[in-house]
C-alpha atoms as a PDB file:
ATOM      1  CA  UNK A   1      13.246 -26.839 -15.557  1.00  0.00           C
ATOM      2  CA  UNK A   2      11.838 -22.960 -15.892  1.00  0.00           C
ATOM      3  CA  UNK A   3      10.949 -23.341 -12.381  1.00  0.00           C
ATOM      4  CA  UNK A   4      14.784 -24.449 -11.399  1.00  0.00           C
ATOM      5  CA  UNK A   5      16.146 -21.726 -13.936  1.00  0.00           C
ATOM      6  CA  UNK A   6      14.618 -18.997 -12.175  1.00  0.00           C
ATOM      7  CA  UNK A   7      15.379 -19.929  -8.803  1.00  0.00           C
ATOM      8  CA  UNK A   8      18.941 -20.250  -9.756  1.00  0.00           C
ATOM      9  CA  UNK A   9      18.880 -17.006 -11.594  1.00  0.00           C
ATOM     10  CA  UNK A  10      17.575 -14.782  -8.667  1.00  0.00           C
ATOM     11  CA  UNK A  11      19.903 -16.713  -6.254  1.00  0.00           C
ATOM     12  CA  UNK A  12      22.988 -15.652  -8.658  1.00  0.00           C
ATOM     13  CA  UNK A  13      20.894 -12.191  -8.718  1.00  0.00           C
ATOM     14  CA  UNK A  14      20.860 -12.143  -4.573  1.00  0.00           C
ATOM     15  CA  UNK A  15      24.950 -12.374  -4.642  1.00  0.00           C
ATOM     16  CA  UNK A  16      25.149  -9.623  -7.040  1.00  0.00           C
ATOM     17  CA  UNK A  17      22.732  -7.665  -4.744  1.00  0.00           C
ATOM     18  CA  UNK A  18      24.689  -8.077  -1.541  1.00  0.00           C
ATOM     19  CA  UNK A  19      28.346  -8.089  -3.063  1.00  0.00           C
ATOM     20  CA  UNK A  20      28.071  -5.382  -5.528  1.00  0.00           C
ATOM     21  CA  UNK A  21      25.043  -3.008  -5.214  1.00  0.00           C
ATOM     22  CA  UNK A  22      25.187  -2.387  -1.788  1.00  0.00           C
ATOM     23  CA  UNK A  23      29.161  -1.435  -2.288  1.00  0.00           C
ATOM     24  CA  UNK A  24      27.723   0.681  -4.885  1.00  0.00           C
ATOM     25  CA  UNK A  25      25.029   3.097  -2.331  1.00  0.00           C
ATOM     26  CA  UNK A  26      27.657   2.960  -0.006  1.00  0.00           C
ATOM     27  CA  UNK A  27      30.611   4.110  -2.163  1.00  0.00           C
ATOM     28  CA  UNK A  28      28.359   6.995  -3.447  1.00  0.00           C
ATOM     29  CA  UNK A  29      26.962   8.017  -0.344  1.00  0.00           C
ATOM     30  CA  UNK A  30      30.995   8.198   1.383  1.00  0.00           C
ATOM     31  CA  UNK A  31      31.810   9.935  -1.942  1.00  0.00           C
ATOM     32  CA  UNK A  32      29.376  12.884  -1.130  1.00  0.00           C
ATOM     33  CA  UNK A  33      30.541  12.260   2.690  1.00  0.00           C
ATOM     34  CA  UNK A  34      27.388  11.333   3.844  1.00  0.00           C
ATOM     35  CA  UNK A  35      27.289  10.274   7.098  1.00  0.00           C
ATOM     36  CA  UNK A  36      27.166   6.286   7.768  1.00  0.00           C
ATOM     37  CA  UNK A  37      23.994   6.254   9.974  1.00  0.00           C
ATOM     38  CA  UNK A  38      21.777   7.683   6.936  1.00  0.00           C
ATOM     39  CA  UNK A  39      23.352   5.217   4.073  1.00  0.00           C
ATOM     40  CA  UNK A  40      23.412   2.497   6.526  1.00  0.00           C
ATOM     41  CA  UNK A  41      19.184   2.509   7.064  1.00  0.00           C
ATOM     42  CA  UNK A  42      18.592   2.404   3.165  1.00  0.00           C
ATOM     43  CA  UNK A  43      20.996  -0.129   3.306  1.00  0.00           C
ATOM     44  CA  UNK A  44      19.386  -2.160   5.475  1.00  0.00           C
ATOM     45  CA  UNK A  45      16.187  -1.093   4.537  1.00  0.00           C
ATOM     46  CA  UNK A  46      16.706  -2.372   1.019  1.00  0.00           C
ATOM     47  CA  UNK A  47      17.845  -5.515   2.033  1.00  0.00           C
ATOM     48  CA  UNK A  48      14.691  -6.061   3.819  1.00  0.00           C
ATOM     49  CA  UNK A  49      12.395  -5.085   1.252  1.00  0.00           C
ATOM     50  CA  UNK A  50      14.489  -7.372  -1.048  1.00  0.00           C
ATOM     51  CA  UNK A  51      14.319 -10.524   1.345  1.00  0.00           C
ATOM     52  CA  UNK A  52      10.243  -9.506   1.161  1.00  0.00           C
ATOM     53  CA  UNK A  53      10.356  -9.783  -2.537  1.00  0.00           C
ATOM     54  CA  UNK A  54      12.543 -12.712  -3.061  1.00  0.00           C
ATOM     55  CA  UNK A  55      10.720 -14.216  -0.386  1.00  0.00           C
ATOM     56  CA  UNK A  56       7.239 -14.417  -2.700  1.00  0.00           C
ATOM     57  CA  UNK A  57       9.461 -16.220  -5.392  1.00  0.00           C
ATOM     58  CA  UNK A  58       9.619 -19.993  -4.231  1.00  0.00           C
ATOM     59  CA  UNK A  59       5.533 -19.762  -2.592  1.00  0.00           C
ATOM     60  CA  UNK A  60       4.634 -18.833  -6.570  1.00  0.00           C
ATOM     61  CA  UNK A  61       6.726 -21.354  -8.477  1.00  0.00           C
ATOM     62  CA  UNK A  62       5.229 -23.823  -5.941  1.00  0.00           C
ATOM     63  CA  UNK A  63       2.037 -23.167  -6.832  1.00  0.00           C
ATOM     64  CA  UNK A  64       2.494 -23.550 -10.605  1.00  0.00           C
ATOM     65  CA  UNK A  65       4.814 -26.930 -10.071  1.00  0.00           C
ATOM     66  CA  UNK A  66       1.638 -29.101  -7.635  1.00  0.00           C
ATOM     67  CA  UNK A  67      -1.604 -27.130  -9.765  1.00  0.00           C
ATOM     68  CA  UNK A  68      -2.681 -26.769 -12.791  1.00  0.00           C
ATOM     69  CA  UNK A  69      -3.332 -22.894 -13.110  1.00  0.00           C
ATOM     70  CA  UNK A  70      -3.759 -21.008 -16.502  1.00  0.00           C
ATOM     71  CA  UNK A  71      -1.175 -20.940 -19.196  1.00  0.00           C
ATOM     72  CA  UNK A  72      -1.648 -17.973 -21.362  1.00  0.00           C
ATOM     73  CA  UNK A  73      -2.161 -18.727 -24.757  1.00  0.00           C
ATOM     74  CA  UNK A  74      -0.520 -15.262 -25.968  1.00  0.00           C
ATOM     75  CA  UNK A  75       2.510 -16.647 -24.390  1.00  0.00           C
ATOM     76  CA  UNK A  76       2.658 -19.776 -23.783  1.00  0.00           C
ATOM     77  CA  UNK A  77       3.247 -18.999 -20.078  1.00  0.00           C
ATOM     78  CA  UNK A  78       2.083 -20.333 -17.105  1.00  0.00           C
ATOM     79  CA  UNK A  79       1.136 -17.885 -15.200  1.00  0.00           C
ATOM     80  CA  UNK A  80       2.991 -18.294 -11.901  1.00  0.00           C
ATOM     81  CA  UNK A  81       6.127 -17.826 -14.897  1.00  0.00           C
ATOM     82  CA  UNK A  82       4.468 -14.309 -15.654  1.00  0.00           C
ATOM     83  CA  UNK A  83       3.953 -13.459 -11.903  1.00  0.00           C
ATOM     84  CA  UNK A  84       7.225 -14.136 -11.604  1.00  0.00           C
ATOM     85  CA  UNK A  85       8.622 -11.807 -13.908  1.00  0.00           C
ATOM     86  CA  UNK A  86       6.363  -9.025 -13.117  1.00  0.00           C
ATOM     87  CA  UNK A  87       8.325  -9.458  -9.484  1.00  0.00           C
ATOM     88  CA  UNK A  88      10.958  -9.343 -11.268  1.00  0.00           C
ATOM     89  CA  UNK A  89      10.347  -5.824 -12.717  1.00  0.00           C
ATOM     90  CA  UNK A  90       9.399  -4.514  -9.067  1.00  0.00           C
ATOM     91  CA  UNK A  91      12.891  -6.079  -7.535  1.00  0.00           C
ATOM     92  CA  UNK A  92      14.382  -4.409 -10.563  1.00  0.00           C
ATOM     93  CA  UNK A  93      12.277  -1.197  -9.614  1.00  0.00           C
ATOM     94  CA  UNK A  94      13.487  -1.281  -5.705  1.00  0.00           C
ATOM     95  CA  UNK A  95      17.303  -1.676  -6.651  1.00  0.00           C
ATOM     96  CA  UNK A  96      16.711   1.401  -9.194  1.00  0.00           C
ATOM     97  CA  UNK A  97      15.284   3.405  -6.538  1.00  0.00           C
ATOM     98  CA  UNK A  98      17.607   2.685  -3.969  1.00  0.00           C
ATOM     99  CA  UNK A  99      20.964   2.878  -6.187  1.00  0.00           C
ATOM    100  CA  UNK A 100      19.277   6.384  -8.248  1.00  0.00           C
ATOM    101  CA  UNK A 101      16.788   8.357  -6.414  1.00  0.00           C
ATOM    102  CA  UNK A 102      17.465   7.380  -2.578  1.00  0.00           C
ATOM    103  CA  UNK A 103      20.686   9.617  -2.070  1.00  0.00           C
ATOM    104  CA  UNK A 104      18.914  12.349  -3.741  1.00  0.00           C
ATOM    105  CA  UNK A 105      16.072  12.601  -1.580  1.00  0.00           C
ATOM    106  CA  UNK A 106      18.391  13.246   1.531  1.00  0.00           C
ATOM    107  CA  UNK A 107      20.000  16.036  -0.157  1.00  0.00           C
ATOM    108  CA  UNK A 108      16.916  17.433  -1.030  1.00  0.00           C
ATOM    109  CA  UNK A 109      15.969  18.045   2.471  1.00  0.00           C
ATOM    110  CA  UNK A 110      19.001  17.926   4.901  1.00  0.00           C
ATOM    111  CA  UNK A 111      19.039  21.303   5.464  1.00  0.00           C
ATOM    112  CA  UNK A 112      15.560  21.966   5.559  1.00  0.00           C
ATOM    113  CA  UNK A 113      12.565  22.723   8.839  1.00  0.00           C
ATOM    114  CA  UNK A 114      11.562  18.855   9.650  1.00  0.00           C
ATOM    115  CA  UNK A 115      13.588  17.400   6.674  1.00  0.00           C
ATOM    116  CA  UNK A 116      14.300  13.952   7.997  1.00  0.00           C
ATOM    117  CA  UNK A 117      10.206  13.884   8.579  1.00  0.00           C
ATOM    118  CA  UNK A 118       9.465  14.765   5.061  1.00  0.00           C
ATOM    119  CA  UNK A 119      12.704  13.318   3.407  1.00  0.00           C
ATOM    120  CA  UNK A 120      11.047   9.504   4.667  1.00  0.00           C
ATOM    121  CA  UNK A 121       7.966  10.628   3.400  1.00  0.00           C
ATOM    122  CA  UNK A 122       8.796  11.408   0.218  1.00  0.00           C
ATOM    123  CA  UNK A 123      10.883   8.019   0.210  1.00  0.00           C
ATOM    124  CA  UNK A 124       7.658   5.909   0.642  1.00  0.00           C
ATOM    125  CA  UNK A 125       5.736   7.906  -1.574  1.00  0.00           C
ATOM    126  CA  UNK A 126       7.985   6.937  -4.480  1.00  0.00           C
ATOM    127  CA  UNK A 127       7.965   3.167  -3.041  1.00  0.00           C
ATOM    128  CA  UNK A 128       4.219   3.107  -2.779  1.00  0.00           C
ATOM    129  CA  UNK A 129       4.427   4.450  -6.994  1.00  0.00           C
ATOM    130  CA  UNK A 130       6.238   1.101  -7.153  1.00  0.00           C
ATOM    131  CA  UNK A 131       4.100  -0.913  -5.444  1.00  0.00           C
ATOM    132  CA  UNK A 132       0.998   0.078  -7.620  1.00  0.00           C
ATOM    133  CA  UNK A 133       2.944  -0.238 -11.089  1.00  0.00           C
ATOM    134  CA  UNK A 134       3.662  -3.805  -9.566  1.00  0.00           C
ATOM    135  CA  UNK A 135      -0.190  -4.341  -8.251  1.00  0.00           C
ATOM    136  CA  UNK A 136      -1.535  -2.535 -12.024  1.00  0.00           C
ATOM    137  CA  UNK A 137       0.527  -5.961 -13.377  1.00  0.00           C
ATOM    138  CA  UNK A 138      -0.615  -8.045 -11.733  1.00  0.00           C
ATOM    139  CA  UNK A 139      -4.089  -6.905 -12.288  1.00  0.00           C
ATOM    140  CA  UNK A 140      -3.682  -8.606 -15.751  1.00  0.00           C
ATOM    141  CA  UNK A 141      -2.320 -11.849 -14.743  1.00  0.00           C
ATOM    142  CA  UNK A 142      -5.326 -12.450 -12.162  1.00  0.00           C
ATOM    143  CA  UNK A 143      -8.006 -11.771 -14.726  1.00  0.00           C
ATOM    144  CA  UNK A 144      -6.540 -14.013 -17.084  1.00  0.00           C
ATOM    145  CA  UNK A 145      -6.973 -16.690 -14.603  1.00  0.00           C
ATOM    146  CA  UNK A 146     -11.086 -18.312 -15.235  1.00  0.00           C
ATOM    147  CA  UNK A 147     -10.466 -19.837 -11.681  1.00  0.00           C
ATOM    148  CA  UNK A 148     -11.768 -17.953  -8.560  1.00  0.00           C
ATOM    149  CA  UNK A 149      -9.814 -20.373  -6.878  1.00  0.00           C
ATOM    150  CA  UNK A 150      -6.664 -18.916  -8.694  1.00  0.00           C
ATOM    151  CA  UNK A 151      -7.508 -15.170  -8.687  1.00  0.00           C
ATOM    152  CA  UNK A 152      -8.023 -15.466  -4.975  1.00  0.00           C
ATOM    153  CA  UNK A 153      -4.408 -17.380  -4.315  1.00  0.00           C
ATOM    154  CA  UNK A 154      -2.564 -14.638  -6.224  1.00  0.00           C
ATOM    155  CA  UNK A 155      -4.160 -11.497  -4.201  1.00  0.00           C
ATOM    156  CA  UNK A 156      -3.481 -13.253  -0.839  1.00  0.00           C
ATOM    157  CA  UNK A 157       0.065 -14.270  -1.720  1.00  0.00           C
ATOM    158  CA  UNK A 158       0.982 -10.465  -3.226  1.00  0.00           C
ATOM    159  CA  UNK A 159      -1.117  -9.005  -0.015  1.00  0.00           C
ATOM    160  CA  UNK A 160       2.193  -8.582   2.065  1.00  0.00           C
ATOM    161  CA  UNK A 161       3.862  -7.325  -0.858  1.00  0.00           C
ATOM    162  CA  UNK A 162       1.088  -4.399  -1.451  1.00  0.00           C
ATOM    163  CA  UNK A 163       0.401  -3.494   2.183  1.00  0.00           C
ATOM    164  CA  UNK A 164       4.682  -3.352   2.913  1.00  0.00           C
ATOM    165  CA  UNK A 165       4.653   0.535   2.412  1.00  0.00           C
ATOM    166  CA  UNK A 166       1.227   1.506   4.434  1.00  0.00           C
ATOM    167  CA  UNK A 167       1.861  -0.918   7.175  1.00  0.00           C
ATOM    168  CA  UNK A 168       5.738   1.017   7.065  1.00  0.00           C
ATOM    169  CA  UNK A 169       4.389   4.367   7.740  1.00  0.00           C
ATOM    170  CA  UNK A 170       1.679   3.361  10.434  1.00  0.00           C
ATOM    171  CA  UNK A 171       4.322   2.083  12.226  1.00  0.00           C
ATOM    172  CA  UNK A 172       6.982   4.570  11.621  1.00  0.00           C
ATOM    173  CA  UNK A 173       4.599   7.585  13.031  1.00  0.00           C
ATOM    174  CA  UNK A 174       4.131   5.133  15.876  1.00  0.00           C
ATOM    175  CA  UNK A 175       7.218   4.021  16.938  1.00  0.00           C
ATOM    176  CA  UNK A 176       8.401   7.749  16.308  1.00  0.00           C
ATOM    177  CA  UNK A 177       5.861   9.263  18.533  1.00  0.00           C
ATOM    178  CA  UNK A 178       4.698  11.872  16.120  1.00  0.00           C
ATOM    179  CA  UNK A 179       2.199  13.843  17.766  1.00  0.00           C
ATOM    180  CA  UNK A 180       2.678  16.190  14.709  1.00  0.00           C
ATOM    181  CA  UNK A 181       0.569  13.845  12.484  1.00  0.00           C
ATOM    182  CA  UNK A 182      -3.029  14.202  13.430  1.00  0.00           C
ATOM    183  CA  UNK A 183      -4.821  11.027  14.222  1.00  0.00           C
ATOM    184  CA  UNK A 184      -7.677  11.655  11.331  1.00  0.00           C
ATOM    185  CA  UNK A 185      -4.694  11.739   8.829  1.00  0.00           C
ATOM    186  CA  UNK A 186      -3.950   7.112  10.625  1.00  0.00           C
ATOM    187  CA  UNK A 187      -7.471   6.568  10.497  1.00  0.00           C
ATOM    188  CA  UNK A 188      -6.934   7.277   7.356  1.00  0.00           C
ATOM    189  CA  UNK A 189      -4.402   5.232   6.437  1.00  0.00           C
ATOM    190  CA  UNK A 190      -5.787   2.327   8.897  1.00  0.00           C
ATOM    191  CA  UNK A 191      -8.887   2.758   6.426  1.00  0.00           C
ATOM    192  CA  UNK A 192      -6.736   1.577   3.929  1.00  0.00           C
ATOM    193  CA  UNK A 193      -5.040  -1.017   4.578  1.00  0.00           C
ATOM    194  CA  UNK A 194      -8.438  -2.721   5.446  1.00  0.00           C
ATOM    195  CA  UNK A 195      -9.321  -2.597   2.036  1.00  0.00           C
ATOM    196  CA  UNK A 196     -10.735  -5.976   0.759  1.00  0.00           C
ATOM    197  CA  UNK A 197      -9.711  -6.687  -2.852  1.00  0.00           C
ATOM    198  CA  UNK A 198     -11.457  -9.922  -2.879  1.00  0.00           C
ATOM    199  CA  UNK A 199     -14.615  -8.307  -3.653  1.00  0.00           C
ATOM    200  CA  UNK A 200     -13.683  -6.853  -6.885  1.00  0.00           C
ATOM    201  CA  UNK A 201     -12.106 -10.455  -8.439  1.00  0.00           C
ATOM    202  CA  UNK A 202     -15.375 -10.669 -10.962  1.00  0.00           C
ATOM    203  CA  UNK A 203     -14.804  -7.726 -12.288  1.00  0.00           C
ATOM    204  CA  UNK A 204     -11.690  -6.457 -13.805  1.00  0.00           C
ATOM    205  CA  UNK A 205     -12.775  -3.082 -14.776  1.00  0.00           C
ATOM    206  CA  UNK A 206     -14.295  -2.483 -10.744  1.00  0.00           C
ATOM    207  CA  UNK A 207     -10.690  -3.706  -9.707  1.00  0.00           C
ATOM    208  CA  UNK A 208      -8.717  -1.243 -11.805  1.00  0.00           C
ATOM    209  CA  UNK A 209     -10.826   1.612 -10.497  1.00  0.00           C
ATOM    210  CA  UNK A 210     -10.352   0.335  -7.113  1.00  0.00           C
ATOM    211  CA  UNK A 211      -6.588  -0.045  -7.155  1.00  0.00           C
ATOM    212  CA  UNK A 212      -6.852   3.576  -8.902  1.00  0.00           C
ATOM    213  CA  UNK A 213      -8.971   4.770  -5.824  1.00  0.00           C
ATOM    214  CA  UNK A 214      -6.507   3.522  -3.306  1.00  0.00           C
ATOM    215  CA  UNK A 215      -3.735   5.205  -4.959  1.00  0.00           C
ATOM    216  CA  UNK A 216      -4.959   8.584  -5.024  1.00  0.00           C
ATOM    217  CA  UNK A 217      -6.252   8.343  -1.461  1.00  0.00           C
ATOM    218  CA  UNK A 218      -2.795   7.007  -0.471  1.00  0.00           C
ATOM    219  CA  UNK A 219      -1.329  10.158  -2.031  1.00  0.00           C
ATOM    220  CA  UNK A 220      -4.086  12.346  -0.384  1.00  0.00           C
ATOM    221  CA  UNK A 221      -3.043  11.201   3.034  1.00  0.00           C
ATOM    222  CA  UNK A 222       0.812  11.449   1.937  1.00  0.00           C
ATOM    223  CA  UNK A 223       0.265  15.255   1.006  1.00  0.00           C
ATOM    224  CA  UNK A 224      -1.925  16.167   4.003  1.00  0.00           C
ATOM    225  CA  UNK A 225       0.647  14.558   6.756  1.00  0.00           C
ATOM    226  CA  UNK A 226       3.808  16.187   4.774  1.00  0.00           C
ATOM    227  CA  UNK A 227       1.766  19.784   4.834  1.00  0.00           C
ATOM    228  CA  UNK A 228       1.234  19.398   8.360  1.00  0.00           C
ATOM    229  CA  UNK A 229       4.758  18.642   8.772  1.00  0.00           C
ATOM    230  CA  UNK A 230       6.315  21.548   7.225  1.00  0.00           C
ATOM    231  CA  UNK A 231       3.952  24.109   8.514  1.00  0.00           C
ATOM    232  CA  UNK A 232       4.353  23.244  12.468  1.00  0.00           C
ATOM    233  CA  UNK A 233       7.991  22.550  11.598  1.00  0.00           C
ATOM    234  CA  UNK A 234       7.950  26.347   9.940  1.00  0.00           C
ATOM    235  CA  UNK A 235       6.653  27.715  12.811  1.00  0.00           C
END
């Protein structure tokens, strides 16, 4: 019954999504007359990050409805109910940025040397913050799990989730052609998506700094490629 409850509650959630907060953007964005190309990508952006959210819903609930994983005694949870509201938070966090912060960031640089460059930029940046507040949750769920078996189903099934944003920008410099960003600065981004997590799932502590780690090298590589961006763009 939780697992139906939930299902029908982010299905009733979905409607809201497409029949009211996407009017929202959109009536903001034609209130400050910005043009339709730029609101329509975040809209349609958006909607695909959603679908990739509410996409991991149904593969979780699974899980907890044919295993037997962990119920937290704190709680009285199961834990595919607590992953599930943890994605819950980060859908929560992706309609927050999108409806608050996303119109802002245009205006911040529209009238600026290579603005659209670093305007997307600073767009993932504040979606990758998301992404690790969502991953840093998680981190608790998958040590309370005893099984291996467990701790190793949750990190593959959130994978997608966590490599969305640095799989986004690989492919945006690509398909963009941006000879601007130099190719140490995708190495180094290539680096990181090859990170294996699975390595650190004895040791909770060793995972924390290692989500910590990957976080500050992701912003590393954000500054560096924005810096080079503004400077050739300056001169």
């Amino acid at each position: 019954m939780n697992a139906v409850n939930i299902l029908t509650e982010w299905t009733e959630d979905y409607k809201v999504f497409k029949t009211t907060l996407i009017g929202q953007l959109k009536d903001s964005c034609v209130k400050d007359t910005i043009d339709a190309r730029f609101w329509g990508a975040w809209c349609d952006e958006w909607q695909t990050l959603r679908l990739e959210i509410d996409g991991k819903l149904q593969p979780i609930l699974e899980r907890g409805l044919i295993g037997d994983m962990l119920v937290n005694a704190e709680d009285c949870k199961s834990v595919p109910e607590e992953i599930a509201a943890v994605l819950k938070e980060y859908k929560s966090d992706v309609d927050k940025f999108f409806l608050d912060e996303r119109k802002g960031i245009h205006q911040e640089f529209a009238f600026t040397p290579g603005g659209s460059l670093q305007e997307k930029f600073k767009a993932e940046s504040m979606l990758y913050k998301l992404t690790s507040k969502f991953q840093g949750a998680l981190q608790k769920i998958i040590f309370s799990c005893t099984s291996s078996a467990d701790r190793i189903f949750i990190l593959n099934w959130a994978e997608p989730l966590l490599d969305l944003r640095i799989d986004g920008i690989i492919s945006f410099v690509a398909d963009n052609g941006l000879d601007k960003v130099s190719a140490e600065i995708l190495d180094g981004f290539s680096a990181l998506r090859q990170k294996n997590y699975d390595v650190y799932l004895s040791d909770a502590g060793a995972y924390g700094e290692e989500l910590a780690r990957r976080e500050k090298e992701y912003n590393s590589l954000m500054f560096r490629m924005r810096k080079d961006i503004a400077e050739q763009g300056a001169q």
